[in-house]
C-alpha atoms as a PDB file:
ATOM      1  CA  UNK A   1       2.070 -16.452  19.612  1.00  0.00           C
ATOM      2  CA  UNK A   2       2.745 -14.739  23.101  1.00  0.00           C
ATOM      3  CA  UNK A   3       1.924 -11.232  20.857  1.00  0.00           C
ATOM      4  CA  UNK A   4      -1.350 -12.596  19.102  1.00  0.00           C
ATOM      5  CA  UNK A   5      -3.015 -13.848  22.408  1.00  0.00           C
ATOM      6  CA  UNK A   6      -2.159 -10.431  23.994  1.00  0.00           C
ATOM      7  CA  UNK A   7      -3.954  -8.477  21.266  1.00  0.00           C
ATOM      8  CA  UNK A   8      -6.645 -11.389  20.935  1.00  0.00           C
ATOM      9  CA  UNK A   9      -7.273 -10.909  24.872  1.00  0.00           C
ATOM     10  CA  UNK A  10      -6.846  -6.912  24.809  1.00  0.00           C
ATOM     11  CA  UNK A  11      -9.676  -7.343  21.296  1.00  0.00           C
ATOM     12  CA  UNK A  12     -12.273  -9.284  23.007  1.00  0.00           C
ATOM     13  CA  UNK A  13     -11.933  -6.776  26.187  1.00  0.00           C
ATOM     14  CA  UNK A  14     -12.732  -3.991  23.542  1.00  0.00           C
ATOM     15  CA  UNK A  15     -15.674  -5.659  22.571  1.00  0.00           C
ATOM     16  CA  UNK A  16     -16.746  -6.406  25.857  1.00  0.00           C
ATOM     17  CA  UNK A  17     -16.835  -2.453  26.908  1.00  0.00           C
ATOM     18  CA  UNK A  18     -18.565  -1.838  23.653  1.00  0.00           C
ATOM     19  CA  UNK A  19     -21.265  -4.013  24.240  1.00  0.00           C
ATOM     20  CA  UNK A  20     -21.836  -3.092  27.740  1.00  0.00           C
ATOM     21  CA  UNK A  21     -22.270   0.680  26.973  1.00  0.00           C
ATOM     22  CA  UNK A  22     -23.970  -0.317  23.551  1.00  0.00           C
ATOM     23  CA  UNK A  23     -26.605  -2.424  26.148  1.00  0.00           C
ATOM     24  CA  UNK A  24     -26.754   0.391  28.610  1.00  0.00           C
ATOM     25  CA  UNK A  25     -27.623   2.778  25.940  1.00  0.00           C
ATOM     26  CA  UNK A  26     -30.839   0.841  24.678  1.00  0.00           C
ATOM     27  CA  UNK A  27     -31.935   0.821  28.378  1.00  0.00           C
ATOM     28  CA  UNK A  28     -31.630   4.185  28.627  1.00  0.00           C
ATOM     29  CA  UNK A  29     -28.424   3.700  31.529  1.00  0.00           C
ATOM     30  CA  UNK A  30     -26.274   5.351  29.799  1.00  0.00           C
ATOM     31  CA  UNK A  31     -25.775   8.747  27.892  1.00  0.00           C
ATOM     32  CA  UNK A  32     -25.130   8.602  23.783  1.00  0.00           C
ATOM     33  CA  UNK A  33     -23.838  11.044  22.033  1.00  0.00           C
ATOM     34  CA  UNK A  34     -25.979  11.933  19.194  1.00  0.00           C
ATOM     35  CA  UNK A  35     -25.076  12.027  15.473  1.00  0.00           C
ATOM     36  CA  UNK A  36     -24.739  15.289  13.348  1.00  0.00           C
ATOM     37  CA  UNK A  37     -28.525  16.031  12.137  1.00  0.00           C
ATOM     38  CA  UNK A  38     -27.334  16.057   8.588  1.00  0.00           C
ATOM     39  CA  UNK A  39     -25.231  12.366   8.376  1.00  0.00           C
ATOM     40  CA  UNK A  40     -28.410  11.052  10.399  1.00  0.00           C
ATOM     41  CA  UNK A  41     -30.351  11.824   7.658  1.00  0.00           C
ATOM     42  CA  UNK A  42     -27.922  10.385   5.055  1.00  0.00           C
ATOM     43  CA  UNK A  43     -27.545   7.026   6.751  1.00  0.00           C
ATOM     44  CA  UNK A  44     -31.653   7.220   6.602  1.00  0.00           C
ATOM     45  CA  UNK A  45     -31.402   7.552   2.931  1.00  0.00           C
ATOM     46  CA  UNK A  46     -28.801   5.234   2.685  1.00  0.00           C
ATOM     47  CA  UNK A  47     -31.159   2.149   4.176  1.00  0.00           C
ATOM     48  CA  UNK A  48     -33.630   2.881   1.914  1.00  0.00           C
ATOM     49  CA  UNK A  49     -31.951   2.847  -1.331  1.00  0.00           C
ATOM     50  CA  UNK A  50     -30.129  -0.375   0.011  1.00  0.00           C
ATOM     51  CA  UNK A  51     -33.706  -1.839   1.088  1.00  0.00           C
ATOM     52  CA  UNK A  52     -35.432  -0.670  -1.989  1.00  0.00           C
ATOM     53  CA  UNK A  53     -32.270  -1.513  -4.652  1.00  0.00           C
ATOM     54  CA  UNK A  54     -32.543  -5.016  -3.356  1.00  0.00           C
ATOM     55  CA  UNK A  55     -35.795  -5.468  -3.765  1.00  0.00           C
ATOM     56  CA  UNK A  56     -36.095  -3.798  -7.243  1.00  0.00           C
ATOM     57  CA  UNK A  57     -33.056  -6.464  -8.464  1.00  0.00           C
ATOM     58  CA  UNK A  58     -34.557  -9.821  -7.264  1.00  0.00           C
ATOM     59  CA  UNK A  59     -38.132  -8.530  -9.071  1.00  0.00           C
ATOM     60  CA  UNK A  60     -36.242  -7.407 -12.196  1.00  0.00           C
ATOM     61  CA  UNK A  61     -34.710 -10.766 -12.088  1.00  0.00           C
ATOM     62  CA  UNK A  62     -37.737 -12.793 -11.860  1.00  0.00           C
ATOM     63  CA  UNK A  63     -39.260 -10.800 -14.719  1.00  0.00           C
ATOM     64  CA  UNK A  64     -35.881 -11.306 -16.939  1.00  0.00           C
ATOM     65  CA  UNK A  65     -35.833 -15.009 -16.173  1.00  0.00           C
ATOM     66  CA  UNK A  66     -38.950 -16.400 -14.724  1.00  0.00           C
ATOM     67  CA  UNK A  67     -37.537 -19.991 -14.050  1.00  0.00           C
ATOM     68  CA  UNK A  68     -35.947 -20.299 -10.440  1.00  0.00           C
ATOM     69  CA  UNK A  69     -33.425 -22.839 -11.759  1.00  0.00           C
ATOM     70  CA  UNK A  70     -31.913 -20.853 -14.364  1.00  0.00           C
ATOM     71  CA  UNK A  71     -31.979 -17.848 -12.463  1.00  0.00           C
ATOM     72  CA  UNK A  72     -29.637 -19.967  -9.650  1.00  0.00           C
ATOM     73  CA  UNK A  73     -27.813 -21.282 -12.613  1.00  0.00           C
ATOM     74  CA  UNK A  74     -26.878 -17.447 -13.917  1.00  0.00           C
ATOM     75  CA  UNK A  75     -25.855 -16.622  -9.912  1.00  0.00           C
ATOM     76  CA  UNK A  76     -23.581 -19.638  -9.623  1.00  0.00           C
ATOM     77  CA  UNK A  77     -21.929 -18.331 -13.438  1.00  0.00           C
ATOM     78  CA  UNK A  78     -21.713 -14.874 -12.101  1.00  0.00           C
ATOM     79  CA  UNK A  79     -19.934 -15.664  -8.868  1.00  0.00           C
ATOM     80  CA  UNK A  80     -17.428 -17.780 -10.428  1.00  0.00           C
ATOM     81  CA  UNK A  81     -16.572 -15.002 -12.980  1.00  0.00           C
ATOM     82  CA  UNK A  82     -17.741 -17.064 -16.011  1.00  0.00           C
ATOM     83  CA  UNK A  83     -19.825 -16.656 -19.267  1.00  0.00           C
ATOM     84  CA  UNK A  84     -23.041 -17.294 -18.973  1.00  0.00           C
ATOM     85  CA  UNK A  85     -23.500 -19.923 -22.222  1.00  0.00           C
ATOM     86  CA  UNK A  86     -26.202 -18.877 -24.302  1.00  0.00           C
ATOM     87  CA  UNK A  87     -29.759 -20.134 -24.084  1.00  0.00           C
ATOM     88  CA  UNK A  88     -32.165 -20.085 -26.510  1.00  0.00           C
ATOM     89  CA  UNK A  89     -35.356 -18.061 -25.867  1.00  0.00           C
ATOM     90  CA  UNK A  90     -38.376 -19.700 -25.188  1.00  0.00           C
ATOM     91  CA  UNK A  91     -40.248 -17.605 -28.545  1.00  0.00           C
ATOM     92  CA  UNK A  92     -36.808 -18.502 -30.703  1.00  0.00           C
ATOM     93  CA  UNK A  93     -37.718 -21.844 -29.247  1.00  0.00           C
ATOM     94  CA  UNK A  94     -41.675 -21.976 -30.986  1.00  0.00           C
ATOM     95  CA  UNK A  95     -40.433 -20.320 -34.090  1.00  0.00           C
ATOM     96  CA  UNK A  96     -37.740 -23.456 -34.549  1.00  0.00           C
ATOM     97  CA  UNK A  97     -40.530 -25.840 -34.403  1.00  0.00           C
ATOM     98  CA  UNK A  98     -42.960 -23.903 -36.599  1.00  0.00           C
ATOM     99  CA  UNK A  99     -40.237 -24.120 -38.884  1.00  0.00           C
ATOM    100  CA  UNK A 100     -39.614 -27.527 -38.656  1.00  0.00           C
ATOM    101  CA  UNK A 101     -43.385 -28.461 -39.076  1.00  0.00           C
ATOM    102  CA  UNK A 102     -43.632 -26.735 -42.308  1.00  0.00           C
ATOM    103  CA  UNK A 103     -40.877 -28.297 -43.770  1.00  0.00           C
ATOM    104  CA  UNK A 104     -42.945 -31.665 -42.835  1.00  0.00           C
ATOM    105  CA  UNK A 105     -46.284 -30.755 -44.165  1.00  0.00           C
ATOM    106  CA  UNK A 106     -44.965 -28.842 -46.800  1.00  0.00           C
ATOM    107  CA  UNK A 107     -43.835 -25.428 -47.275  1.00  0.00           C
ATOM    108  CA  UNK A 108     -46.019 -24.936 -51.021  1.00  0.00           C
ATOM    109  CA  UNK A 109     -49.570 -25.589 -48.600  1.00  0.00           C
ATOM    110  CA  UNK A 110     -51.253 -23.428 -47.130  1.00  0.00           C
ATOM    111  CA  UNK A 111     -50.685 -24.568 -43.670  1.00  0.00           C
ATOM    112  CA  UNK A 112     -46.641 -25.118 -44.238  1.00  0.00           C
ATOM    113  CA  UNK A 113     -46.675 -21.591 -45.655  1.00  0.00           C
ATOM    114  CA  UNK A 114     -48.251 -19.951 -42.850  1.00  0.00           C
ATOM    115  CA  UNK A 115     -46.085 -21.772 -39.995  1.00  0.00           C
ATOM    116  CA  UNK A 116     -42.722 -20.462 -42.196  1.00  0.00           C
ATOM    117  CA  UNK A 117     -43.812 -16.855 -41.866  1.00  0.00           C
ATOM    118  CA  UNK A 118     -45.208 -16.933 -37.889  1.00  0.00           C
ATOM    119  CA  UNK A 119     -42.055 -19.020 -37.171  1.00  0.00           C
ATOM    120  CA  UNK A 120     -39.595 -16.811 -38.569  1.00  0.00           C
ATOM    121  CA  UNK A 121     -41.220 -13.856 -36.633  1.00  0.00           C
ATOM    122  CA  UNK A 122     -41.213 -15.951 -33.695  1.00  0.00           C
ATOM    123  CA  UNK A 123     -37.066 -16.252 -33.705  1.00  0.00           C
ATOM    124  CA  UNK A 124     -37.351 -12.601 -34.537  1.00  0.00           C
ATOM    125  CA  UNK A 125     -38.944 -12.215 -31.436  1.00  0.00           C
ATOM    126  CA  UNK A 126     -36.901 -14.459 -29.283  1.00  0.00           C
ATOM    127  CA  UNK A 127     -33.796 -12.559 -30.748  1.00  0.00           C
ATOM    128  CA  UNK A 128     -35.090  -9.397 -29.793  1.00  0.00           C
ATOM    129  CA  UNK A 129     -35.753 -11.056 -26.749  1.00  0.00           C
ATOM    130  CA  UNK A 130     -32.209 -12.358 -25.778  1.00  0.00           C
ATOM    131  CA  UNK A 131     -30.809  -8.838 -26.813  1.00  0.00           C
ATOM    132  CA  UNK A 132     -32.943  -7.529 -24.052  1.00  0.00           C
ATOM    133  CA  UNK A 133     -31.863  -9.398 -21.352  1.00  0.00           C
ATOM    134  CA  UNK A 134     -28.261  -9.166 -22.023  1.00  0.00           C
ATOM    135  CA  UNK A 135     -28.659  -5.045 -21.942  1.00  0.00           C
ATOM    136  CA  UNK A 136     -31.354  -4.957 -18.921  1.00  0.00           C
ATOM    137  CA  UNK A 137     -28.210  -7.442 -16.999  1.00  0.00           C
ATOM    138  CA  UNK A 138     -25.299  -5.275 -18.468  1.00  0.00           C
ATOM    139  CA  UNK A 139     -27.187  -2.150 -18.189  1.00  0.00           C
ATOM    140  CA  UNK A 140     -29.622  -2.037 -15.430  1.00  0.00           C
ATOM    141  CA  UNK A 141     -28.737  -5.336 -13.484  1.00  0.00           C
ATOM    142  CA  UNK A 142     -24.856  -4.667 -12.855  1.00  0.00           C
ATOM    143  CA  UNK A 143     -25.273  -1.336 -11.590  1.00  0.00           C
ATOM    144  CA  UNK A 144     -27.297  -2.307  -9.107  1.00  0.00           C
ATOM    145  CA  UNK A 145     -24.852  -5.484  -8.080  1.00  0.00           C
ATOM    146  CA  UNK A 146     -21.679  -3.570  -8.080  1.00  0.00           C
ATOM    147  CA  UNK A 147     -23.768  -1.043  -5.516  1.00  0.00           C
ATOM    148  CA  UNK A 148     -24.982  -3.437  -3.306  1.00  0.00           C
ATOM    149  CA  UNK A 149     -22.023  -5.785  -3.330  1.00  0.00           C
ATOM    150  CA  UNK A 150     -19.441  -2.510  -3.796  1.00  0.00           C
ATOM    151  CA  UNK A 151     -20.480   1.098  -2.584  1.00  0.00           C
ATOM    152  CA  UNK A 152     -22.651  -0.533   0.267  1.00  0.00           C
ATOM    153  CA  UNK A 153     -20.031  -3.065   1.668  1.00  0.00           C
ATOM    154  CA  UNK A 154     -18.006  -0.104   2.212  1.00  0.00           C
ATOM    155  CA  UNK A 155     -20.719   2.848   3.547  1.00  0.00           C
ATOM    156  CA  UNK A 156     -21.421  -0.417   6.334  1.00  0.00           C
ATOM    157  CA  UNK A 157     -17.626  -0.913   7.406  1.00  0.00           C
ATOM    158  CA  UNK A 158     -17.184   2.861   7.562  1.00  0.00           C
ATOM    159  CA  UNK A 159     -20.247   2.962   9.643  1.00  0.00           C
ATOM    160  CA  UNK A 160     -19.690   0.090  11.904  1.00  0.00           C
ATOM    161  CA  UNK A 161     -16.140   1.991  12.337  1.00  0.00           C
ATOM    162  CA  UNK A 162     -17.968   5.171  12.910  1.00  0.00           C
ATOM    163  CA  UNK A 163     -20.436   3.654  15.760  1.00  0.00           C
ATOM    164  CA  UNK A 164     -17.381   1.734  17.446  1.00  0.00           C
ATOM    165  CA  UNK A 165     -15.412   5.051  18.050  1.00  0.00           C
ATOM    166  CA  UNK A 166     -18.949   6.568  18.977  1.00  0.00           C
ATOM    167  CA  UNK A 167     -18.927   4.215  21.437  1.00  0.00           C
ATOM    168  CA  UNK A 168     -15.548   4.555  22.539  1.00  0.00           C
ATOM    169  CA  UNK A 169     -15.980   7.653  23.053  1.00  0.00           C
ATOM    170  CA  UNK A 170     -19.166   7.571  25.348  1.00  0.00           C
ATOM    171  CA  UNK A 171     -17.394   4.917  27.455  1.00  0.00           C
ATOM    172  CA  UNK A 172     -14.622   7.642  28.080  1.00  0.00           C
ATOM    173  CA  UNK A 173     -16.949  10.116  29.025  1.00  0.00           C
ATOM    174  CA  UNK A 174     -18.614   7.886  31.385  1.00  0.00           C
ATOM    175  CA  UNK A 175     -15.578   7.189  32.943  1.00  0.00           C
ATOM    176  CA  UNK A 176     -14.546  10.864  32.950  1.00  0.00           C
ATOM    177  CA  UNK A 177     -17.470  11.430  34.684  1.00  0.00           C
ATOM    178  CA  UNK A 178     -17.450   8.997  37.427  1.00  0.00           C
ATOM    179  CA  UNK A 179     -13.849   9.865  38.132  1.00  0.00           C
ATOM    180  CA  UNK A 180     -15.527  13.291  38.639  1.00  0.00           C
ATOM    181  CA  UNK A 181     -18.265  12.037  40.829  1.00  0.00           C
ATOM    182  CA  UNK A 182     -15.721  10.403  42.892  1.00  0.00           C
ATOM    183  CA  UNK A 183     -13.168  13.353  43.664  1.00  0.00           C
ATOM    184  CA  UNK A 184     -16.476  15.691  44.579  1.00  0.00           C
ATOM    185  CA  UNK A 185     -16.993  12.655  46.969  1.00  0.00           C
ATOM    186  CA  UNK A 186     -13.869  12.560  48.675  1.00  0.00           C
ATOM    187  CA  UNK A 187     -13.431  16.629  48.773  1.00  0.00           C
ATOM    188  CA  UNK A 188     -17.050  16.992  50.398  1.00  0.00           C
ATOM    189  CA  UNK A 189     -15.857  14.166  52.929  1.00  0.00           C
ATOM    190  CA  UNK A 190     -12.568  14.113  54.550  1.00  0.00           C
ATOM    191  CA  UNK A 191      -9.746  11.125  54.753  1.00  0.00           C
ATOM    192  CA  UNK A 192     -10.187   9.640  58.227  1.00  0.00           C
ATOM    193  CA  UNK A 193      -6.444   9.583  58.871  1.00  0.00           C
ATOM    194  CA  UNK A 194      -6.002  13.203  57.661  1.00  0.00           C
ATOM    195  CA  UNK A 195      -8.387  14.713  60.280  1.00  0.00           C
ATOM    196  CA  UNK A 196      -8.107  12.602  63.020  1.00  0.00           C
ATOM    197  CA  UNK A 197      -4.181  14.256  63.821  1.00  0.00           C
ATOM    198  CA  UNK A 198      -6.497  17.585  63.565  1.00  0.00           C
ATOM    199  CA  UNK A 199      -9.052  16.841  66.095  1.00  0.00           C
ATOM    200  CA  UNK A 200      -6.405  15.175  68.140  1.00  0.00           C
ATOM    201  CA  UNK A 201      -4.627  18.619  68.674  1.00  0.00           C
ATOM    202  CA  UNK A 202      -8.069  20.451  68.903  1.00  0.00           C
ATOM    203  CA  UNK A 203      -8.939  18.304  71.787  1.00  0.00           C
ATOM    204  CA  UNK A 204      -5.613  18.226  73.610  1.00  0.00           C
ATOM    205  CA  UNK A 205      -6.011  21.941  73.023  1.00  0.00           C
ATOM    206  CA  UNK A 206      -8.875  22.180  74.676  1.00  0.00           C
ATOM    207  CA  UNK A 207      -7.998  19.544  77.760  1.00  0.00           C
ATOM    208  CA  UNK A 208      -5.275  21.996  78.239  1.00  0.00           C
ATOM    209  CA  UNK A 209      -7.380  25.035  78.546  1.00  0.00           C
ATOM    210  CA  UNK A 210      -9.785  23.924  80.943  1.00  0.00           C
ATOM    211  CA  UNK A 211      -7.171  22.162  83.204  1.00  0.00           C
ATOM    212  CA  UNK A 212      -5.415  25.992  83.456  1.00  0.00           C
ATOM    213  CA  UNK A 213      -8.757  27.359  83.917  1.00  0.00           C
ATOM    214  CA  UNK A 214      -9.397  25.038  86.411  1.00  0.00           C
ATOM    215  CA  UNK A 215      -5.987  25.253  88.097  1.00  0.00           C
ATOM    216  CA  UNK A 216      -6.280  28.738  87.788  1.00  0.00           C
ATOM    217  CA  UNK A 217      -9.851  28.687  90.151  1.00  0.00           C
ATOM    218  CA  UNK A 218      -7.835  25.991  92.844  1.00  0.00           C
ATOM    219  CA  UNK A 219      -5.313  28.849  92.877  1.00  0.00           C
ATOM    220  CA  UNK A 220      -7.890  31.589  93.461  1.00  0.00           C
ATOM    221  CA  UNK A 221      -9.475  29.930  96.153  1.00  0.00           C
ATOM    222  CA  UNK A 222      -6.488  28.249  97.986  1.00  0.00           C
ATOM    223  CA  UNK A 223      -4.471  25.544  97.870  1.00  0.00           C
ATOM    224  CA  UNK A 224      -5.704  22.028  96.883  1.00  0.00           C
ATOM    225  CA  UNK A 225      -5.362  20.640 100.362  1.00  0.00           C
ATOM    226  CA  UNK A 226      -7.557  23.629 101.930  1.00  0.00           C
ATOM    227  CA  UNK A 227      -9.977  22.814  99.397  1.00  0.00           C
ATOM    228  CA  UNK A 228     -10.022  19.268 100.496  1.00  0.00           C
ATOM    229  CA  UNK A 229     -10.397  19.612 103.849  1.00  0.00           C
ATOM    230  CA  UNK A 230     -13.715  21.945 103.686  1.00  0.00           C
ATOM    231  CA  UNK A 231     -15.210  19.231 101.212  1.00  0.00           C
ATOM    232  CA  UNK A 232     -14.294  16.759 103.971  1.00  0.00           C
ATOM    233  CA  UNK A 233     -15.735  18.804 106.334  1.00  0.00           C
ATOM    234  CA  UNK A 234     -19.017  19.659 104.728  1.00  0.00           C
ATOM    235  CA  UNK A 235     -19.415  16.438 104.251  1.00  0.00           C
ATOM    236  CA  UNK A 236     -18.552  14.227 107.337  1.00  0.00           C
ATOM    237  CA  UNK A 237     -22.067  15.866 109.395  1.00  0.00           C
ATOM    238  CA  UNK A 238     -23.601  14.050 106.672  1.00  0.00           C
ATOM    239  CA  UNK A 239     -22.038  10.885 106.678  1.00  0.00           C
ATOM    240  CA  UNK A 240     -21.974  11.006 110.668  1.00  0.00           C
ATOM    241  CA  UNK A 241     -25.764  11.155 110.547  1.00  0.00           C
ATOM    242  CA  UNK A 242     -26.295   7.994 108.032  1.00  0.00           C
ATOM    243  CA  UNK A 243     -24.592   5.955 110.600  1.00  0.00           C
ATOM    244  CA  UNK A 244     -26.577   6.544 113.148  1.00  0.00           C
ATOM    245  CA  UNK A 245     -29.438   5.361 111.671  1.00  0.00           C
ATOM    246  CA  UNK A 246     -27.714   2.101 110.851  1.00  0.00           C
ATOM    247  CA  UNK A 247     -28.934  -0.930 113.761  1.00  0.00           C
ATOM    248  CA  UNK A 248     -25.972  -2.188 115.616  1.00  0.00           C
ATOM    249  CA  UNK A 249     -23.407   0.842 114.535  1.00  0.00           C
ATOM    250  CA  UNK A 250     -22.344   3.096 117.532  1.00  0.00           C
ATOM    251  CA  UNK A 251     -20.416   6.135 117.077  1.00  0.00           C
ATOM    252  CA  UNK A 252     -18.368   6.651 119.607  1.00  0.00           C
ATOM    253  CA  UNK A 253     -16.096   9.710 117.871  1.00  0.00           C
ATOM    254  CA  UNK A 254     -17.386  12.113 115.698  1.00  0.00           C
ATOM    255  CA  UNK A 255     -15.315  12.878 113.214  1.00  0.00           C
ATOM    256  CA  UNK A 256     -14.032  16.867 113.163  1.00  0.00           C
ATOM    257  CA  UNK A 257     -11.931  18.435 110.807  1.00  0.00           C
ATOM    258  CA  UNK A 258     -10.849  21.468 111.588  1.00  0.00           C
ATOM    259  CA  UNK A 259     -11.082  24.259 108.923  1.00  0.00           C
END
């Protein structure tokens, strides 16, 4: 049981894929690979002689036997692989009772005379009659049958087989070409994690270099605390002259810093 609902499930996913790509495909979503030119053109010819063989068998069948009933009657004997038991022809049918009237008015009149001889022609009639219709059915009838229920039962399974592994096979190029679309994707943009160590080491590399550059320029011009001392010193003027400006601030020292 486990087993059948394992291929039922992995079945109906098949189908699913299928009809996803077959939909895509009539919208014009998806890419189909085309048939060979030639077995295009046979599966053409193929609908048309199933089309037209159909056709041409119910019409032969309503000229062989006119009557709807008997005409189901002969289906439901043919399906069930019996005889068909015989019926008399509708002409074999006249000439019976032309037969039978002359016998009542008399076959020495002239009337009783003349109904013998059209009657017997009339069951020669409806004998030729019955032999045609059982060689048009053996003869022109079955072949048709035994293709339509026969040769074309199995041209459709090998071409529903045919368009499943058609599609198949467009739903694995599809994928093949998304998984392309997707590594051209990642190569043209890089992992996050894989550069960020990279810039990391670019930048400290460049922190460094500028603090030894700069280092090197303190050591040029003198030590830090020389350098200091003249910024103090350029600046305190400055700062000397803002507070005197200020109301109720009086600068009693100014500040010096010797250089």
């Amino acid at each position: 049981m486990d087993f059948n609902v394992k291929k039922l499930a992995s079945d109906a996913g098949v189908f699913f894929t299928r009809a996803v790509q077959f939909t895509e495909e009539k919208l014009g979503q998806a890419e189909k690979t085309e048939l060979d030119p030639h077995l295009e053109n046979l599966i053409t010819k193929g609908d048309a002689t199933k089309n037209w063989t159909e056709k041409i068998l119910r019409q032969t069948e309503v000229l062989l036997q006119p009557n709807p009933s008997a005409r189901i009657e002969e289906f439901i004997y043919d399906k069930l692989d019996r005889k068909l038991p015989s019926r008399t022809t509708n002409a074999e049918l006249l000439g019976q009772h032309m037969l039978d009237a002359a016998k009542e008015f008399g076959a020495e009149t002239p009337y009783g005379s003349t109904l013998i001889t059209v009657g017997e022609y009339q069951k020669k009639l409806g004998g030729a009659e019955r032999e045609f219709l059982h060689t048009s059915a053996v003869t022109f009838l079955s072949p048709l049958r035994n293709f339509l229920e026969g040769d074309w039962r199995t041209i459709s399974k090998e071409r529903r087989l045919l368009e499943n592994r058609r599609l198949d096979l467009d739903i694995c190029k599809a994928r093949v070409k998304k998984a392309k679309q997707a590594e051209a994707k990642a190569a043209a943009t890089p992992d996050f994690q894989e550069t960020r160590p990279r810039n990391y080491v670019l930048s400290a590399s460049a922190s460094a270099v500028r603090v030894e550059d700069t280092h090197t320029a303190y050591q040029s011009e003198g030590p830090y605390e020389l350098r200091h001392t003249r910024a103090f010193s350029s600046w305190a003027p400055f700062h000397s002259q803002h507070l005197s400006h200020q109301p109720g601030i009086t600068i009693r020292n100014t500040l010096i810093i010797p250089v």
